[in-house]
Protein backbone atom coordinates (compact mmCIF):
# COMPACT_ATOMS: atom_id res chain seq x y z
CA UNK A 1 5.92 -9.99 -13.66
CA UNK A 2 3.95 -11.12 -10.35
CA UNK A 3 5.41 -14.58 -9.45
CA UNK A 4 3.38 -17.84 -9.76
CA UNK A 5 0.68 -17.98 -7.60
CA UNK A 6 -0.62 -21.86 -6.16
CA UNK A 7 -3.20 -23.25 -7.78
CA UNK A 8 -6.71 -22.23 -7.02
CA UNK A 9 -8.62 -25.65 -8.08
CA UNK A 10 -12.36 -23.93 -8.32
CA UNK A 11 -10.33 -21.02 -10.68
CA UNK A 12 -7.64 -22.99 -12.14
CA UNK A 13 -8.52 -23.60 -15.94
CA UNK A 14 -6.71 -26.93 -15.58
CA UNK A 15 -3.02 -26.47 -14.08
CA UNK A 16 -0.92 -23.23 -13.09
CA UNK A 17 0.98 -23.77 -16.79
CA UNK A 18 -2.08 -23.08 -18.11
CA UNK A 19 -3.06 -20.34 -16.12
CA UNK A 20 0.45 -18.22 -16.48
CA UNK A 21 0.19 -19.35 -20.31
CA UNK A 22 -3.49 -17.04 -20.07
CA UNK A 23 -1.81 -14.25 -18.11
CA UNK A 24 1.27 -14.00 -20.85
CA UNK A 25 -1.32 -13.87 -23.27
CA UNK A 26 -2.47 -10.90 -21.90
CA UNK A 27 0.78 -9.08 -21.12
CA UNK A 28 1.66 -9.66 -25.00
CA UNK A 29 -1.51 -8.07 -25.91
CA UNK A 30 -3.35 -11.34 -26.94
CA UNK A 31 -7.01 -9.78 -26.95
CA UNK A 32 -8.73 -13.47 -27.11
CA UNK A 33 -7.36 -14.15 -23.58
CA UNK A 34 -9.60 -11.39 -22.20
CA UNK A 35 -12.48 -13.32 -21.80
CA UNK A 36 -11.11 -16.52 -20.28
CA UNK A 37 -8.93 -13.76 -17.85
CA UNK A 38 -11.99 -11.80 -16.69
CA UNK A 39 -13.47 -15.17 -15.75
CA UNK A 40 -10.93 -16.23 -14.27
CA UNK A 41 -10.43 -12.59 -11.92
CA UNK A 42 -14.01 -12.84 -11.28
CA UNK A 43 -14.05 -16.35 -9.63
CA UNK A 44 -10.48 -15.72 -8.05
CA UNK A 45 -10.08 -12.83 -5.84
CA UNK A 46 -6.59 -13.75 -4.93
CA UNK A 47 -5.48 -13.72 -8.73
CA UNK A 48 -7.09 -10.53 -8.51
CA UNK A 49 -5.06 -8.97 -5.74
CA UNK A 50 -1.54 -10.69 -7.21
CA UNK A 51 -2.01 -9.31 -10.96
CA UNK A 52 -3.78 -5.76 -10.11
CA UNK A 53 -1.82 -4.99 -6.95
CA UNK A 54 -0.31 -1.73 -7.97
CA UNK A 55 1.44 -0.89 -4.19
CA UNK A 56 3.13 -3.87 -4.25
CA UNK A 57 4.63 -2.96 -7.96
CA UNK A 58 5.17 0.25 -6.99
CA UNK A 59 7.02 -1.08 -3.65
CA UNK A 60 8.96 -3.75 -6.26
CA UNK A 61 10.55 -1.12 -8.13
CA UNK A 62 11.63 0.86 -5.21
CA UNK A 63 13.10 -1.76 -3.76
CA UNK A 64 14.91 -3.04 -6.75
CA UNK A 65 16.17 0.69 -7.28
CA UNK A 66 17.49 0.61 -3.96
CA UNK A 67 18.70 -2.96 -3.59
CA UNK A 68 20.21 -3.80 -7.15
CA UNK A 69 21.03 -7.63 -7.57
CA UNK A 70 21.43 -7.77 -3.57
CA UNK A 71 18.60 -10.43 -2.83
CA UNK A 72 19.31 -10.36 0.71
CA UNK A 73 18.78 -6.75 1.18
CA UNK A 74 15.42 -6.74 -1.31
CA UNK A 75 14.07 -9.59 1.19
CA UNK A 76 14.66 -8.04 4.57
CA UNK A 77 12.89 -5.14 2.72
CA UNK A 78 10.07 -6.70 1.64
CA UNK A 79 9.81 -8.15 5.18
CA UNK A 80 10.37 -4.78 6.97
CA UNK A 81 7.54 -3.12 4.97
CA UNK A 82 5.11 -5.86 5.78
CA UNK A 83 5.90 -4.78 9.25
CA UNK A 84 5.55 -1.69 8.90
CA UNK A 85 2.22 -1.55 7.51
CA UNK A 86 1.01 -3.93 10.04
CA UNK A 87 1.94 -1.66 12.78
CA UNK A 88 0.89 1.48 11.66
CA UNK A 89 -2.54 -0.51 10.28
CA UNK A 90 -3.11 -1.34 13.63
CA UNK A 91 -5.13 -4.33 14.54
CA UNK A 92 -8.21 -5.08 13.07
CA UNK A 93 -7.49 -2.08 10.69
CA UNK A 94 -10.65 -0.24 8.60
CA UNK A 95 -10.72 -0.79 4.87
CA UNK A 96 -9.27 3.25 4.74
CA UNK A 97 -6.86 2.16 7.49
CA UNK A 98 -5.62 -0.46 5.64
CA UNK A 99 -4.71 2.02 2.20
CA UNK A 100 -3.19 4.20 4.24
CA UNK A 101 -0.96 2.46 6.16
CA UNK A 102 -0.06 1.32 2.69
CA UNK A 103 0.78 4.56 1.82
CA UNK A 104 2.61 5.85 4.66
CA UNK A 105 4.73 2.52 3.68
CA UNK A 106 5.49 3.35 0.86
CA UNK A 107 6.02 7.26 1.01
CA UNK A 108 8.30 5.82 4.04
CA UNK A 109 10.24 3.53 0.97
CA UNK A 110 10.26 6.16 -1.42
CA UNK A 111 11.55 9.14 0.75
CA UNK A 112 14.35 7.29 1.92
CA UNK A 113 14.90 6.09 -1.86
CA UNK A 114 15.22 9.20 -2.78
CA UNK A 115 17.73 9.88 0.29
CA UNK A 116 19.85 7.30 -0.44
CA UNK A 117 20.41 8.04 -3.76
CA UNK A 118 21.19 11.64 -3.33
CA UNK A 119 23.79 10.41 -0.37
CA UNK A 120 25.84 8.37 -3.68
CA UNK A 121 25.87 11.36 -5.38
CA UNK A 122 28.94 12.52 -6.11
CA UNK A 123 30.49 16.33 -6.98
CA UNK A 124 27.09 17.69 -8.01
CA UNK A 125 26.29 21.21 -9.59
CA UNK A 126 24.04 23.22 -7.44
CA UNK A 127 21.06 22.93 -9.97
CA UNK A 128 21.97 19.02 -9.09
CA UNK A 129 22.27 19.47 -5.98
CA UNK A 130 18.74 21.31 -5.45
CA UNK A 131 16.87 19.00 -7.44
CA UNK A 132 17.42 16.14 -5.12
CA UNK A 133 16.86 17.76 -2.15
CA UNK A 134 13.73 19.33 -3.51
CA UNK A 135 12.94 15.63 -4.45
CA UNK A 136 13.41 14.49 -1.07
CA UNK A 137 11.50 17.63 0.34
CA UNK A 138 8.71 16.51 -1.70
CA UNK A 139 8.91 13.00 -0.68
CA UNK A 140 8.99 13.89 2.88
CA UNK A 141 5.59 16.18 2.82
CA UNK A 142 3.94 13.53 0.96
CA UNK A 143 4.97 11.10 3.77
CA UNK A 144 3.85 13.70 6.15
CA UNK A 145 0.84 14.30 4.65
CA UNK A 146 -0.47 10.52 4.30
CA UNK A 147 0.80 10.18 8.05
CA UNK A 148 -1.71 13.12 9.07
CA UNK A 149 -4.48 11.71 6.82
CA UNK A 150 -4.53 8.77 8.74
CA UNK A 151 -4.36 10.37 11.81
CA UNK A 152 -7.65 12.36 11.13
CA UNK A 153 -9.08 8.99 9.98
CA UNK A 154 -8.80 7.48 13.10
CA UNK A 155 -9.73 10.69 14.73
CA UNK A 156 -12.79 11.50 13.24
CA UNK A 157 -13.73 7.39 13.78
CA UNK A 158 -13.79 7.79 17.54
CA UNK A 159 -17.04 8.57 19.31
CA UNK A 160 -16.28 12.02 21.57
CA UNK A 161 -18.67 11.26 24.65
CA UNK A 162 -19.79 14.55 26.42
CA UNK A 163 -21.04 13.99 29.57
CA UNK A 164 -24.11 16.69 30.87
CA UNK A 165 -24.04 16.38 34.47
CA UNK A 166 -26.83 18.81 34.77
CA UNK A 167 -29.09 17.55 32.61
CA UNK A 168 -28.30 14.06 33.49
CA UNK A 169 -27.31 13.66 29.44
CA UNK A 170 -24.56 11.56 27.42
CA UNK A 171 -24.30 12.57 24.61
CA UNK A 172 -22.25 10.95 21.69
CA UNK A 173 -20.59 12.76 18.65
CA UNK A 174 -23.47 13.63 16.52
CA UNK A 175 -26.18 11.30 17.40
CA UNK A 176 -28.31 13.28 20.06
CA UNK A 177 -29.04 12.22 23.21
CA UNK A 178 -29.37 9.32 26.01
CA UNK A 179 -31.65 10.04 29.10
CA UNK A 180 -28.92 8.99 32.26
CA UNK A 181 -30.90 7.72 35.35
């Protein structure tokens, strides 16, 4: 369950009770809250983003898995992915940046999830024992793989300038040419 957002008073239908009564409507099914909800998502993008965010659930769960009931741990988390997704987003990130420094986050969260939790294994079989590092061998090319995706991203975003000192040309990735002087 997301936690209470503040109240939005152009989307509010009246006070956040009210509102969080409409969402656990939903949850339980309640099909005549659909209508007041939609309206609600469509005038509220920040609703939007809290009850549809599926990275941050995702994120959530690992970190509960990982954490337990230790709240201190679970917060430094949740602050140490926020950095880490600013810093590989970079500033003044793309749209595509943004999702995947998102997912280089968490394939970062889930690899070492899944390292951790082999490392508190105890006396395993070798069909054990091979799952999890199979698991973690997994995790890690996924990780890998969303870390060279970006990399490609930003690649194939920057202009290649070829210079033509012959021909007095510049020209820039794909887009012809510009007469030098």
């Amino acid at each position: 369950m997301p936690e209470k957002p503040k109240p939005d008073k152009e989307s509010s239908p009246g006070s956040t009770d009210e509102l969080w009564n409409l969402v656990h409507r939903a949850e339980n099914g309640d099909t005549k809250a659909v209508p007041a909800l939609r309206e609600l998502l469509s005038r509220s993008p920040g609703l939007t983003d809290l009850l549809g965010n599926l990275p941050h659930l995702v994120e959530t769960t690992l970190a509960n898995n990982v954490a337990g009931k230790n709240i201190s741990f679970k917060e430094g988390l949740a602050r140490k992915m926020e950095l880490l997704r600013q810093e590989i987003a970079g500033p003044n990130p793309t749209p595509l940046e943004r999702l995947l420094a998102e997912r280089i986050a968490l394939c970062w969260l889930a690899l070492h999830d899944a390292e951790i939790r082999f490392a508190h294994m105890k006396e395993l079989s070798i069909p054990q024992a091979e799952y999890w590092q199979n698991r973690i061998d997994r995790a890690h090319r996924r990780y890998l793989s969303a870390i060279r995706t970006l990399a490609t991203v930003r690649k194939l975003a920057v202009p290649v300038l070829q210079v033509n000192i012959a021909k007095k040309q510049v020209n820039v990735a794909g887009s012809g040419t510009m007469e030098g002087g």
